[in-house]
C-alpha atoms as a PDB file:
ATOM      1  CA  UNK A   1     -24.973   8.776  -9.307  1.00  0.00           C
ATOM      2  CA  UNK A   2     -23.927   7.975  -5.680  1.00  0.00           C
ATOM      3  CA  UNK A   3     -22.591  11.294  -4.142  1.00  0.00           C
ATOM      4  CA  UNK A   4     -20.415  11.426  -1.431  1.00  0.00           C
ATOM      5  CA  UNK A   5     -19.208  14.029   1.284  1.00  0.00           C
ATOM      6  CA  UNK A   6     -16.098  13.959   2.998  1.00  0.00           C
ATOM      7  CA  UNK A   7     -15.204  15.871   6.406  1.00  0.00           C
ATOM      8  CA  UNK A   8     -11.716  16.432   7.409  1.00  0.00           C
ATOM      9  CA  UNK A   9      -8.677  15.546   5.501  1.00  0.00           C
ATOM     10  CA  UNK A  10      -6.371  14.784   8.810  1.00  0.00           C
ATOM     11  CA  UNK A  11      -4.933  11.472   7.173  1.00  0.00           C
ATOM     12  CA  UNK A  12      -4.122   9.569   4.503  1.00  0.00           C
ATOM     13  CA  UNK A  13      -7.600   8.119   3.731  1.00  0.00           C
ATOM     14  CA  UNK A  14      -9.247  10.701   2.236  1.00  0.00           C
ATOM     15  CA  UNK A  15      -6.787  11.028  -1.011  1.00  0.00           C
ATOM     16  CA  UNK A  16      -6.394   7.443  -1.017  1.00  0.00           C
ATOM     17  CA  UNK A  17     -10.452   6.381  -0.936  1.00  0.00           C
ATOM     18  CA  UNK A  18     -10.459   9.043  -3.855  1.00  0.00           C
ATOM     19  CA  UNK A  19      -8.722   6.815  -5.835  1.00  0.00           C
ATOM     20  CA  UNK A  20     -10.937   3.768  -5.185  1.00  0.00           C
ATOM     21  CA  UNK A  21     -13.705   5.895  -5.820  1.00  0.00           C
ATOM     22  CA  UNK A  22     -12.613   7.263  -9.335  1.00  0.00           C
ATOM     23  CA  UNK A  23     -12.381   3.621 -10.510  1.00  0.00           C
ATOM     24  CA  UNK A  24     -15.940   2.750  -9.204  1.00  0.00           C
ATOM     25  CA  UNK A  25     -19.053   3.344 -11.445  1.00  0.00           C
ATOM     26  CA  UNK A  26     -21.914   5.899 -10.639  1.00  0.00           C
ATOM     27  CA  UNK A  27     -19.937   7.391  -7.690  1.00  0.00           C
ATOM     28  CA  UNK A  28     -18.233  10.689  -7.388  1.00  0.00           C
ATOM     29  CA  UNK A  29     -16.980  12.951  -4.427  1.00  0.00           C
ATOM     30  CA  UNK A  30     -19.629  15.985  -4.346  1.00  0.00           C
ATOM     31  CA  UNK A  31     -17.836  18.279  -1.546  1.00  0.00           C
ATOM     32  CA  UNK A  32     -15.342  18.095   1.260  1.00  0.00           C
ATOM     33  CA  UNK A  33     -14.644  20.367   4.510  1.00  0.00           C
ATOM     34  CA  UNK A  34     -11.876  19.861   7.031  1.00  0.00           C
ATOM     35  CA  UNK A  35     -12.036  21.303  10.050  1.00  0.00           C
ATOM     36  CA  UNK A  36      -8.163  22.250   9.861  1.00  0.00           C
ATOM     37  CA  UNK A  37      -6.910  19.936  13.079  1.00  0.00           C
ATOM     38  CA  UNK A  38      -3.914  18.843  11.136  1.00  0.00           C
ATOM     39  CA  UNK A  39      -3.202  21.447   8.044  1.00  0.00           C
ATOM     40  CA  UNK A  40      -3.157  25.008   8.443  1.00  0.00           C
ATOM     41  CA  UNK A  41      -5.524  27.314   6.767  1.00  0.00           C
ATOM     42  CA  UNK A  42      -2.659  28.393   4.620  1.00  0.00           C
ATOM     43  CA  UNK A  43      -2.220  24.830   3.320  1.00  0.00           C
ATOM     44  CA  UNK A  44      -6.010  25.109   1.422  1.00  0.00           C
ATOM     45  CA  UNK A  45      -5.705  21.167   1.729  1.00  0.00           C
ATOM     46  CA  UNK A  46      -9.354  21.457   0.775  1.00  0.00           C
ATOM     47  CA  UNK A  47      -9.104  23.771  -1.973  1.00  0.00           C
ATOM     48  CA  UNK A  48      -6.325  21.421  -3.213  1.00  0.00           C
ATOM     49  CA  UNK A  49      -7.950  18.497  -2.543  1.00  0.00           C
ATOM     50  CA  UNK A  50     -11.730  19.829  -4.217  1.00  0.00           C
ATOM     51  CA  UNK A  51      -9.784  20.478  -7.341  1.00  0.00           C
ATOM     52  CA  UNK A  52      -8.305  17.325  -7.660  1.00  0.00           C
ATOM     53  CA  UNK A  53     -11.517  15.365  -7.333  1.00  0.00           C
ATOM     54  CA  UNK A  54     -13.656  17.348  -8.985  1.00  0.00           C
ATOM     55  CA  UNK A  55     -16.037  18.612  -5.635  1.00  0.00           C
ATOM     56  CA  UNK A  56     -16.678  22.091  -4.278  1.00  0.00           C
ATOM     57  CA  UNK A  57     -15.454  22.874  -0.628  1.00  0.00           C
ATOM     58  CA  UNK A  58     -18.693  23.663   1.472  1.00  0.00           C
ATOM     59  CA  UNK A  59     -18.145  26.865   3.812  1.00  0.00           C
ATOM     60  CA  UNK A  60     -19.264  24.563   6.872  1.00  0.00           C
ATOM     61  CA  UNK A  61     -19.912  20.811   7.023  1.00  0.00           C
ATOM     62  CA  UNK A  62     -23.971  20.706   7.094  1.00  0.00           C
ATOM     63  CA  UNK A  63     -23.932  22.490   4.124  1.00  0.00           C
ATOM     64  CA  UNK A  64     -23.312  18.826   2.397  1.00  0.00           C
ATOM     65  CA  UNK A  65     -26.793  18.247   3.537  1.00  0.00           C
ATOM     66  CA  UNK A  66     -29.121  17.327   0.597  1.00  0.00           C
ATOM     67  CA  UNK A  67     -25.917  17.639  -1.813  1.00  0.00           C
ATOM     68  CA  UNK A  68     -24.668  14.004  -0.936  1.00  0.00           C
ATOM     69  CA  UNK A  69     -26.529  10.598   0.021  1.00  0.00           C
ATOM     70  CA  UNK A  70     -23.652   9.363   2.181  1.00  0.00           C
ATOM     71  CA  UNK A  71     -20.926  11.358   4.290  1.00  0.00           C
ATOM     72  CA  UNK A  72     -17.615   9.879   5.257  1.00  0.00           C
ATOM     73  CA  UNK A  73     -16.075  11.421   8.646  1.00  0.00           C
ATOM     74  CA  UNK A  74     -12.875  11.242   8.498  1.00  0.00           C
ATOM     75  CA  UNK A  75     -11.153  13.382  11.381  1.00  0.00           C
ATOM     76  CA  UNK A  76      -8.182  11.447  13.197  1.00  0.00           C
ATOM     77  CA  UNK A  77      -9.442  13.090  16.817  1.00  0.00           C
ATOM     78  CA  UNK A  78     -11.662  10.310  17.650  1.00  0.00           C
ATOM     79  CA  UNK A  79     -13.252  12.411  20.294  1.00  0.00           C
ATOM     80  CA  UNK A  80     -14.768  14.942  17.538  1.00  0.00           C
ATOM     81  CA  UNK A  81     -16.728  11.983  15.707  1.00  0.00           C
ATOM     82  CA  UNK A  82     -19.797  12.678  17.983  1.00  0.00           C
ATOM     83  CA  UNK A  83     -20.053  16.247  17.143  1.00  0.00           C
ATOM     84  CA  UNK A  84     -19.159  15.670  13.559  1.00  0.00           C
ATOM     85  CA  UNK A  85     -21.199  13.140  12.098  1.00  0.00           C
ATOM     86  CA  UNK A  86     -24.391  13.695  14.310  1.00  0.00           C
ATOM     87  CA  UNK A  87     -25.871  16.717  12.232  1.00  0.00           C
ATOM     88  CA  UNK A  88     -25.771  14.158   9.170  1.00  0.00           C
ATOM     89  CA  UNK A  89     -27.250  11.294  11.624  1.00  0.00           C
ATOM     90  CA  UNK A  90     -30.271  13.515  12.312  1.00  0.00           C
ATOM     91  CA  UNK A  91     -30.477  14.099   8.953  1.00  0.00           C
ATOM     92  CA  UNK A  92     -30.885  10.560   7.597  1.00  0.00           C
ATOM     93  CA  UNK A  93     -27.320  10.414   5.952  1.00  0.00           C
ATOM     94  CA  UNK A  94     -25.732   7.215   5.794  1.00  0.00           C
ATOM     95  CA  UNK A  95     -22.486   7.475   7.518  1.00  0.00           C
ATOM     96  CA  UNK A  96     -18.963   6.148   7.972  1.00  0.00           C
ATOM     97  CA  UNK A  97     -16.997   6.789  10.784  1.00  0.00           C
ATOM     98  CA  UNK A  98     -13.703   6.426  10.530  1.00  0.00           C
ATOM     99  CA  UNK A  99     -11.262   4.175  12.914  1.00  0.00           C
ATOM    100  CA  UNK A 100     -10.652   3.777  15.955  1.00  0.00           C
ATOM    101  CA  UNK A 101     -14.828   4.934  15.878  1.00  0.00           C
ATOM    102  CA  UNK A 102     -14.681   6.901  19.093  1.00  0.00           C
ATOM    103  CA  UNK A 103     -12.950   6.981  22.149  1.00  0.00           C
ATOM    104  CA  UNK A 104     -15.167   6.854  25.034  1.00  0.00           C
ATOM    105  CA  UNK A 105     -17.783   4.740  25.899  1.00  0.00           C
ATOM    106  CA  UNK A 106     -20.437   7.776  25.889  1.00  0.00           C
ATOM    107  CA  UNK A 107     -19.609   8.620  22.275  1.00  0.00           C
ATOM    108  CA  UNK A 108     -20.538   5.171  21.064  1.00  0.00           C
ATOM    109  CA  UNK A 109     -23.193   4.858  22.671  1.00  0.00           C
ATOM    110  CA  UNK A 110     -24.251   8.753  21.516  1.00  0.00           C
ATOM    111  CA  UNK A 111     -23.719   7.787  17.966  1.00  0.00           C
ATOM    112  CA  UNK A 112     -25.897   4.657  17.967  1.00  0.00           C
ATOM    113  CA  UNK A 113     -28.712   6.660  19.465  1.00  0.00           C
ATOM    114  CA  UNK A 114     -28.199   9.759  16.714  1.00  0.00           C
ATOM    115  CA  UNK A 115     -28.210   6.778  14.109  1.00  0.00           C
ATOM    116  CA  UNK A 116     -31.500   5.718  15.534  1.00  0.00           C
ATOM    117  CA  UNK A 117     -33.373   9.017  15.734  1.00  0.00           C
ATOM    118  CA  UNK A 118     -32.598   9.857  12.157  1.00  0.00           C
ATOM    119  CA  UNK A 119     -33.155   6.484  10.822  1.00  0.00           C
ATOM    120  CA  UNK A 120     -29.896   7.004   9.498  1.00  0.00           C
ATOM    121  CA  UNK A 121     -27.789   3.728   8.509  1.00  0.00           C
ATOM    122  CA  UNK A 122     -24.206   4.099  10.446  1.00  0.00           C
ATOM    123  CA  UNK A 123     -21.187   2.040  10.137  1.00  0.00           C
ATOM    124  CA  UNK A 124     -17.489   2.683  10.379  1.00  0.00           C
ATOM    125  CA  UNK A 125     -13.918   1.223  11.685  1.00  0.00           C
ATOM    126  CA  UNK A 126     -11.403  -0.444  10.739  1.00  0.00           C
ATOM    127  CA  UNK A 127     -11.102  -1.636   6.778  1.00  0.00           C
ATOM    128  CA  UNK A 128      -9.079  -4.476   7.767  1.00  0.00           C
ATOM    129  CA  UNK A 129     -12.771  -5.955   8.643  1.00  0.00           C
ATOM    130  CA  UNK A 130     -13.324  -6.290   5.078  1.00  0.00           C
ATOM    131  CA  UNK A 131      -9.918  -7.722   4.080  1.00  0.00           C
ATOM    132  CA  UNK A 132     -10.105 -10.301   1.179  1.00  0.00           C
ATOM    133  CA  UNK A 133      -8.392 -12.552   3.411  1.00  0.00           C
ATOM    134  CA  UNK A 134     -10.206 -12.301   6.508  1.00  0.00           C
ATOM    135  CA  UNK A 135     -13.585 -12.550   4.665  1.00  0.00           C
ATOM    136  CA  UNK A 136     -12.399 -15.928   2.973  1.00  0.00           C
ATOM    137  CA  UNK A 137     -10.891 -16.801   6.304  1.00  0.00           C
ATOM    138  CA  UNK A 138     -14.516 -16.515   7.710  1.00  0.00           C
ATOM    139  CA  UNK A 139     -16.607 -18.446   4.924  1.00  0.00           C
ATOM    140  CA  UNK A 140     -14.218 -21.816   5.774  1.00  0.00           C
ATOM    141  CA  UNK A 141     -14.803 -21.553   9.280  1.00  0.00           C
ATOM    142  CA  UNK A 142     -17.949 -23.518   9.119  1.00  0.00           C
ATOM    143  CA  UNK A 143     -16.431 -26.148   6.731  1.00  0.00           C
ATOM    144  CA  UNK A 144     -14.349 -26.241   9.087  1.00  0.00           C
ATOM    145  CA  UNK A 145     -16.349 -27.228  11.824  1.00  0.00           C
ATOM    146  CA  UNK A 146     -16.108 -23.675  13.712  1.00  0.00           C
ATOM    147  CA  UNK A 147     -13.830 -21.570  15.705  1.00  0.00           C
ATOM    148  CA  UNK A 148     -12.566 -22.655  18.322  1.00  0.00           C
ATOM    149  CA  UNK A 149      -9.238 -20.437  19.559  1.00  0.00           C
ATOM    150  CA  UNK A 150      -7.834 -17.863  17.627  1.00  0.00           C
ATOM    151  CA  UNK A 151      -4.524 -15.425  17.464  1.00  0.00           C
ATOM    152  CA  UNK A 152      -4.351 -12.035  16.295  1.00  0.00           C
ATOM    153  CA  UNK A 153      -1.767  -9.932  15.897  1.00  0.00           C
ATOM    154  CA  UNK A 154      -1.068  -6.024  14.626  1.00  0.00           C
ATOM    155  CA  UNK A 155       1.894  -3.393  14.707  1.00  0.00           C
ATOM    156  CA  UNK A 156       1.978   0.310  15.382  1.00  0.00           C
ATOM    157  CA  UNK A 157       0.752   2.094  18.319  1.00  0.00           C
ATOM    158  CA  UNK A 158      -2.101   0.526  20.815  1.00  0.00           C
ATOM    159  CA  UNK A 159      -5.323   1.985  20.018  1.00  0.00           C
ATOM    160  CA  UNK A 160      -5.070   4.208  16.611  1.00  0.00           C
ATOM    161  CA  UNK A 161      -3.312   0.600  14.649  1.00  0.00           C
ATOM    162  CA  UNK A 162      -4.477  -1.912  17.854  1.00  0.00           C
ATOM    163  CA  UNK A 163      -8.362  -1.516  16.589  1.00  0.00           C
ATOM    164  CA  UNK A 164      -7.351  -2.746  13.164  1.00  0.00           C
ATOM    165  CA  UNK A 165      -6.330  -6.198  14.439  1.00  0.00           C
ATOM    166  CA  UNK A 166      -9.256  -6.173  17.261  1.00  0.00           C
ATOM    167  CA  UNK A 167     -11.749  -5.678  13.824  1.00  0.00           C
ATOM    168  CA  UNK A 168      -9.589  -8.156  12.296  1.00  0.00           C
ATOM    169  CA  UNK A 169     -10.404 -10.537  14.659  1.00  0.00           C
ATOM    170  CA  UNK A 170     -13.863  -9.704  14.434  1.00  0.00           C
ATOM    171  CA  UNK A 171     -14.351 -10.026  10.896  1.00  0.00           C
ATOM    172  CA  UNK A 172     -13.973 -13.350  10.936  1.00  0.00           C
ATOM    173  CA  UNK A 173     -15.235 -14.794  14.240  1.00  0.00           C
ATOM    174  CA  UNK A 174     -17.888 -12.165  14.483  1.00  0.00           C
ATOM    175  CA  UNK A 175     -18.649  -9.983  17.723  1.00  0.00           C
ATOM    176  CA  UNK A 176     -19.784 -10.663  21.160  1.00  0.00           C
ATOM    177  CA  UNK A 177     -16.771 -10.347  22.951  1.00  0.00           C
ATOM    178  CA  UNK A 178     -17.197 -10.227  26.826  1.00  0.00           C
ATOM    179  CA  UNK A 179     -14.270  -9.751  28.688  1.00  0.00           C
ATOM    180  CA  UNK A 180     -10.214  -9.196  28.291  1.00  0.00           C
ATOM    181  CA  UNK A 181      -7.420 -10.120  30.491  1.00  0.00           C
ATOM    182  CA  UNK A 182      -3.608  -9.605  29.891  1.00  0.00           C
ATOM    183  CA  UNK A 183      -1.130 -12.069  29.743  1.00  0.00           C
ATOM    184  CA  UNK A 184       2.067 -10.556  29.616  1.00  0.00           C
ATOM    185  CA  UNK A 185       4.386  -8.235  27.351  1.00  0.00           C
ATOM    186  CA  UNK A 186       7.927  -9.126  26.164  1.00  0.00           C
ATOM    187  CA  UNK A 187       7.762  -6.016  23.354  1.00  0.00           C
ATOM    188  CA  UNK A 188       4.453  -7.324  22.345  1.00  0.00           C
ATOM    189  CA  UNK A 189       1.522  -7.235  24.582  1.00  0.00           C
ATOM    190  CA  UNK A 190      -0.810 -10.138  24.766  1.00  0.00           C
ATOM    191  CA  UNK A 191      -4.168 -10.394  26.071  1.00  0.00           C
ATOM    192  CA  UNK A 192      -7.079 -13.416  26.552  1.00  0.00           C
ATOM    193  CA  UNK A 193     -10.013 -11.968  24.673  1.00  0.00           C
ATOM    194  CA  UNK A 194     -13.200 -14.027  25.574  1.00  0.00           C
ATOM    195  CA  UNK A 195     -16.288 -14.474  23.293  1.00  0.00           C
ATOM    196  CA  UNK A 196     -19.803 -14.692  25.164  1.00  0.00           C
ATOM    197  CA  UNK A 197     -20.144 -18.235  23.685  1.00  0.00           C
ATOM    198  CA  UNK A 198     -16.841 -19.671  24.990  1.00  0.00           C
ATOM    199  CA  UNK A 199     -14.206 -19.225  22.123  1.00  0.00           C
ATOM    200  CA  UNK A 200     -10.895 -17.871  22.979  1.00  0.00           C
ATOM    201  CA  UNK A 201      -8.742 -15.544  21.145  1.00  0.00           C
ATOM    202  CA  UNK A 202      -5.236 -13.814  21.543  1.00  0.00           C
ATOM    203  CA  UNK A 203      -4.516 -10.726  20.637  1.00  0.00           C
ATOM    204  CA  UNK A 204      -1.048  -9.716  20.445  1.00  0.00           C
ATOM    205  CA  UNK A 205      -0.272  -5.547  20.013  1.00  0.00           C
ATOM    206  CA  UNK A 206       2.828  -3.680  19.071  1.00  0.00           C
ATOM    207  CA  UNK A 207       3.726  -6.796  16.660  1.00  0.00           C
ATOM    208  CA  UNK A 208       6.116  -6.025  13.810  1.00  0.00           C
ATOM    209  CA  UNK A 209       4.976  -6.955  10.494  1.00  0.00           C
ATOM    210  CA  UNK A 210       2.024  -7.388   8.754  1.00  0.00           C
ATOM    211  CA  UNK A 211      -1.482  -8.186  10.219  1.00  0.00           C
ATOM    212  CA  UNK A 212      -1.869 -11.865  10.423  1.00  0.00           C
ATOM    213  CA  UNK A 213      -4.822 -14.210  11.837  1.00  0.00           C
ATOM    214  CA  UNK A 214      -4.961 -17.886  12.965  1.00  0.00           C
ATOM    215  CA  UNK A 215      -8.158 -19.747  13.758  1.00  0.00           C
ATOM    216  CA  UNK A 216      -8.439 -23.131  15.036  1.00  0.00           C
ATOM    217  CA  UNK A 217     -11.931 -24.816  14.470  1.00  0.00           C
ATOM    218  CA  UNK A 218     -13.050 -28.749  15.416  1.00  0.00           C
ATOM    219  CA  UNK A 219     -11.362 -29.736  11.727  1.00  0.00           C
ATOM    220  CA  UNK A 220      -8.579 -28.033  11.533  1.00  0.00           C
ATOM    221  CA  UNK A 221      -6.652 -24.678  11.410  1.00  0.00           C
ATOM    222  CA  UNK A 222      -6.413 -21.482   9.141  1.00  0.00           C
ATOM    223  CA  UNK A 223      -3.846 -18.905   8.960  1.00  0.00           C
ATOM    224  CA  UNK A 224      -4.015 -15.398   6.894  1.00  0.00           C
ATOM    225  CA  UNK A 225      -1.619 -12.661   6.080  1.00  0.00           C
ATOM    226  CA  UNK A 226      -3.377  -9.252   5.016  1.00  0.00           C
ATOM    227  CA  UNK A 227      -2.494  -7.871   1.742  1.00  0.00           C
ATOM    228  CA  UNK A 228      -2.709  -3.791   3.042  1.00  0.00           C
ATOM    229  CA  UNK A 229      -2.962  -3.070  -0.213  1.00  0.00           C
ATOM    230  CA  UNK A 230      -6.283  -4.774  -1.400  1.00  0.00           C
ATOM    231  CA  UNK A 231      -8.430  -2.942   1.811  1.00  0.00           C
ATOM    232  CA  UNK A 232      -9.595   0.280   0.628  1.00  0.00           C
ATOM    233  CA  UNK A 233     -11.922  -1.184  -2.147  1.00  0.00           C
ATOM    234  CA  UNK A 234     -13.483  -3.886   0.098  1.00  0.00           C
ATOM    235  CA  UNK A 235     -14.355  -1.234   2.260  1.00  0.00           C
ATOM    236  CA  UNK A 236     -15.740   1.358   0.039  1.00  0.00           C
ATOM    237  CA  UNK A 237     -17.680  -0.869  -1.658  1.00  0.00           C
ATOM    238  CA  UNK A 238     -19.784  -2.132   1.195  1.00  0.00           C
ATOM    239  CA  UNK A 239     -19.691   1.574   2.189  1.00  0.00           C
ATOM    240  CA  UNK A 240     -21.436   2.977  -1.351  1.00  0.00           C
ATOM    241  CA  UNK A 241     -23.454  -0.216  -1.170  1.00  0.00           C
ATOM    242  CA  UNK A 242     -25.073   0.949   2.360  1.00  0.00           C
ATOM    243  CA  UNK A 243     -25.394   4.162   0.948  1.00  0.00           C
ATOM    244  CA  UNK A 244     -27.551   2.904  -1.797  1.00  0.00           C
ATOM    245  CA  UNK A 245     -29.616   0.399   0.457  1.00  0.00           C
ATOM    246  CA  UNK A 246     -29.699   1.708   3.838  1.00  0.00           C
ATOM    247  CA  UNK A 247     -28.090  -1.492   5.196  1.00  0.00           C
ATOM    248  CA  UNK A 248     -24.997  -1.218   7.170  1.00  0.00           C
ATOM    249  CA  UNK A 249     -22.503  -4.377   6.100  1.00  0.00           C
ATOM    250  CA  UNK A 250     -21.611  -4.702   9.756  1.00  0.00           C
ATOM    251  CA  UNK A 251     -23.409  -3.996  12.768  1.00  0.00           C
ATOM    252  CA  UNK A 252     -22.050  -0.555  14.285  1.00  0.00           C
ATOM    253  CA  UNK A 253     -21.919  -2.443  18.050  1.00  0.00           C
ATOM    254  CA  UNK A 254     -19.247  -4.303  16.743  1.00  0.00           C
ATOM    255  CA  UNK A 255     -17.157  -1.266  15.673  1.00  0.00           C
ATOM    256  CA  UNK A 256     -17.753  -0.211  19.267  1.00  0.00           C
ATOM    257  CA  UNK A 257     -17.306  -3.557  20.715  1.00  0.00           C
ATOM    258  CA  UNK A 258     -13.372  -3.344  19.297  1.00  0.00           C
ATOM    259  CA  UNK A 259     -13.344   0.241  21.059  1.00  0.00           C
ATOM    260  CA  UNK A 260     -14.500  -1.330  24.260  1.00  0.00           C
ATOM    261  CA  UNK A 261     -12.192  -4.567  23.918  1.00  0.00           C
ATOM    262  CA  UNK A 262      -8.982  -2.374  24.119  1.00  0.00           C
ATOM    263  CA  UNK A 263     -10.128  -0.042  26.467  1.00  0.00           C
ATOM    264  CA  UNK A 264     -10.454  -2.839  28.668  1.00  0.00           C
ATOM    265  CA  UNK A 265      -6.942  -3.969  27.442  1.00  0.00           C
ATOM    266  CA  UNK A 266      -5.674  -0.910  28.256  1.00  0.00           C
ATOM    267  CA  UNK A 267      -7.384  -1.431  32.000  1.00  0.00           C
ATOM    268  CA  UNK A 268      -5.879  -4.723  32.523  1.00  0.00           C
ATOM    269  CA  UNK A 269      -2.631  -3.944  31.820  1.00  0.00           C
ATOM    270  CA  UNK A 270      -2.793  -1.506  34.579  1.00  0.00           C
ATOM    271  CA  UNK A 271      -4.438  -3.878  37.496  1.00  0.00           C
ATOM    272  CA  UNK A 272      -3.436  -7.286  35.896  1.00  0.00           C
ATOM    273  CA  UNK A 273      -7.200  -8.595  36.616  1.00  0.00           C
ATOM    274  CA  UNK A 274     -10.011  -9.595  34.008  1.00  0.00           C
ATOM    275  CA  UNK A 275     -12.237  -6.619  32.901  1.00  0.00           C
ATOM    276  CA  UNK A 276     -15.491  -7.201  31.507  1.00  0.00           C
ATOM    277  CA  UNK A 277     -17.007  -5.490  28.806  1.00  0.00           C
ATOM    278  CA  UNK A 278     -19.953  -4.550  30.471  1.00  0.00           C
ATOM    279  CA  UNK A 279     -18.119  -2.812  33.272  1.00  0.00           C
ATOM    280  CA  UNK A 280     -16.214  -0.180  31.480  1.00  0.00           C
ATOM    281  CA  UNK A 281     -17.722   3.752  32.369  1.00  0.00           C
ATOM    282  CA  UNK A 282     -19.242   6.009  30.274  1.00  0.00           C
ATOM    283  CA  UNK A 283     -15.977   8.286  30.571  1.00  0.00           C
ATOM    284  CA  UNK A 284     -13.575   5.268  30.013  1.00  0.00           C
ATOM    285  CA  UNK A 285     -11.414   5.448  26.710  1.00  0.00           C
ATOM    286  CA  UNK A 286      -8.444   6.996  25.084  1.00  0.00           C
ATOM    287  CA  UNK A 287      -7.974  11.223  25.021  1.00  0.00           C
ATOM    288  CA  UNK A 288      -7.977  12.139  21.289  1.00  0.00           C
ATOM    289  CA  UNK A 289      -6.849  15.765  21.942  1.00  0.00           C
ATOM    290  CA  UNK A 290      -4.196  14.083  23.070  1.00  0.00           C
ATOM    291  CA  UNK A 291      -3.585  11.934  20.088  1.00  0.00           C
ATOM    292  CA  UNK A 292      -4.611  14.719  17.354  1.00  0.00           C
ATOM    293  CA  UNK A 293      -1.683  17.096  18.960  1.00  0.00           C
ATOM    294  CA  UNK A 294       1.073  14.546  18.280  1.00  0.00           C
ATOM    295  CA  UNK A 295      -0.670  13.783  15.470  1.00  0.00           C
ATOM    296  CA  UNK A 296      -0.625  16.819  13.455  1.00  0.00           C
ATOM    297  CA  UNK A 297       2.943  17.371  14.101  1.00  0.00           C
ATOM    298  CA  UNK A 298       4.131  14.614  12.705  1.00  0.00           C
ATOM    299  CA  UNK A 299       1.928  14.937   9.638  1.00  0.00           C
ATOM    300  CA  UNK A 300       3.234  18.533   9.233  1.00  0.00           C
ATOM    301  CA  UNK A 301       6.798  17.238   9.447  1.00  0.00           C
ATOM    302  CA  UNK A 302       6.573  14.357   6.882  1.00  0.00           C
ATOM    303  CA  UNK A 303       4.899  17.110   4.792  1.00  0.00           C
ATOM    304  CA  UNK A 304       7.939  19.357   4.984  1.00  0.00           C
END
């Protein structure tokens, strides 16, 4: 039996993975914790949620410590990922970190090194990295006879939805993305996104609709829609599959490579000029205090 641990029950996700998980074999929730950013204590989200799955609530989250093989962190304030997921790093737990992966350039950079020390397998983002589509997308680049350019395109806010269609983008052409530059916004923002090996994508933010990708190789073109509703067990699967082998499904750079690419979006719509990767500083990135404020409230509204 695979056991897993989930911290912090800020969004959707954690109800909804439950699902995919009750329909997979030899897997079951073992305990949960949230650190309360979103629900009051009064709401016992984790009592409610324990009872529903079948786990105990753990009085703090290192108690999951030798009661799971794999912990998912699932807190919606990017900027507590570091301090949340470290203790199970150290501890050799495989771990998922949930999008957008951090918000700073120093947190990435501290969670690949905790990863490292613990000889703990790490991986996290977006699941629209995993999409049916985009991994079928990928396998008929080659046949046809590579990428060349490429357009993607996402809706919703800039970073929190924006790193879904960034990891989109990735899944199929892969990482090694070296600078950004914008182009211009008429509603939707677009940016150059250049690739260390010379192919050139677009990505286009604030884009109503679904998610949707276009490659063009030396032998033609392909164009995907993603099905939102297929992601979670693509995901999960690779997820309980690391758990089980040790071997993350994706490299966790690349996670942090889609952080980096709209950070530097984010730059070059302020000063209009090219921003490469490798320039950004360590205290560079998007302020999820910020975000979890808003957040929350909106949560607690929809809730009622």
């Amino acid at each position: 039996m695979t056991r897993i641990g989930i911290v912090d029950l800020d969004t959707s996700h954690p109800v909804s993975f439950a699902k995919v998980y009750a329909q997979m074999e030899a897997v079951q929730i073992a305990a949960v914790y949230d650190h309360g950013d979103v629900w009051p204590a009064a709401a016992r989200v984790a009592e409610r949620y324990a009872q529903d799955c079948g786990c105990r609530v753990v009085g703090k989250p290192e108690d999951m410590i030798g009661e799971v093989d794999g912990v998912m962190v699932l807190s919606a304030n990017w900027d507590r990922h570091l301090a949340r997921a470290r203790p199970f790093l150290q501890a050799g737990v495989a771990t998922f970190v949930d999008k957008p992966v951090v918000g700073r350039m120093r947190d990435g950079i501290a969670l690949m090194e905790a990863a490292q020390r613990g000889k703990a397998a790490l991986m996290g983002g977006s699941s629209a990295r995993y999409a049916v589509e985009v991994c079928e997308m990928r396998a008929r680049l080659e046949e046809l006879g590579g990428a060349l350019t490429a357009w993607a395109c996402g809706p919703n806010d800039f970073f929190n939805y924006g790193v879904h269609a960034v990891e989109m983008l990735q899944g199929a052409l892969g990482g090694g993305i070296v600078a950004v530059r914008l182009l211009g916004e008429n509603g939707p923002a677009l940016f150059r996104v250049s690739y260390r090996d010379g192919k050139i994508a677009i990505l286009q933010l604030y884009t109503p609709g679904p998610f949707r990708l276009t490659v063009c190789c030396q032998h033609g073109s392909a164009s995907t829609e993603v099905d939102a509703g297929k992601l979670y067990p693509e995901l999960l699967t690779r997820f309980v599959e690391m758990v089980r082998t040790g071997e993350p499904p994706t490299p966790f750079a690349d996670s942090f490579e889609a952080v980096k690419v709209l950070v530097a979006a984010r730059r070059s719509r302020a000063t209009r000029e090219t921003v490469y990767l490798d320039d950004l500083t360590a205290d560079e990135g998007f302020d999820g205090e910020a975000f979890i404020l808003e957040y929350g409230r909106q949560r607690r509204a929809a809730a009622g």
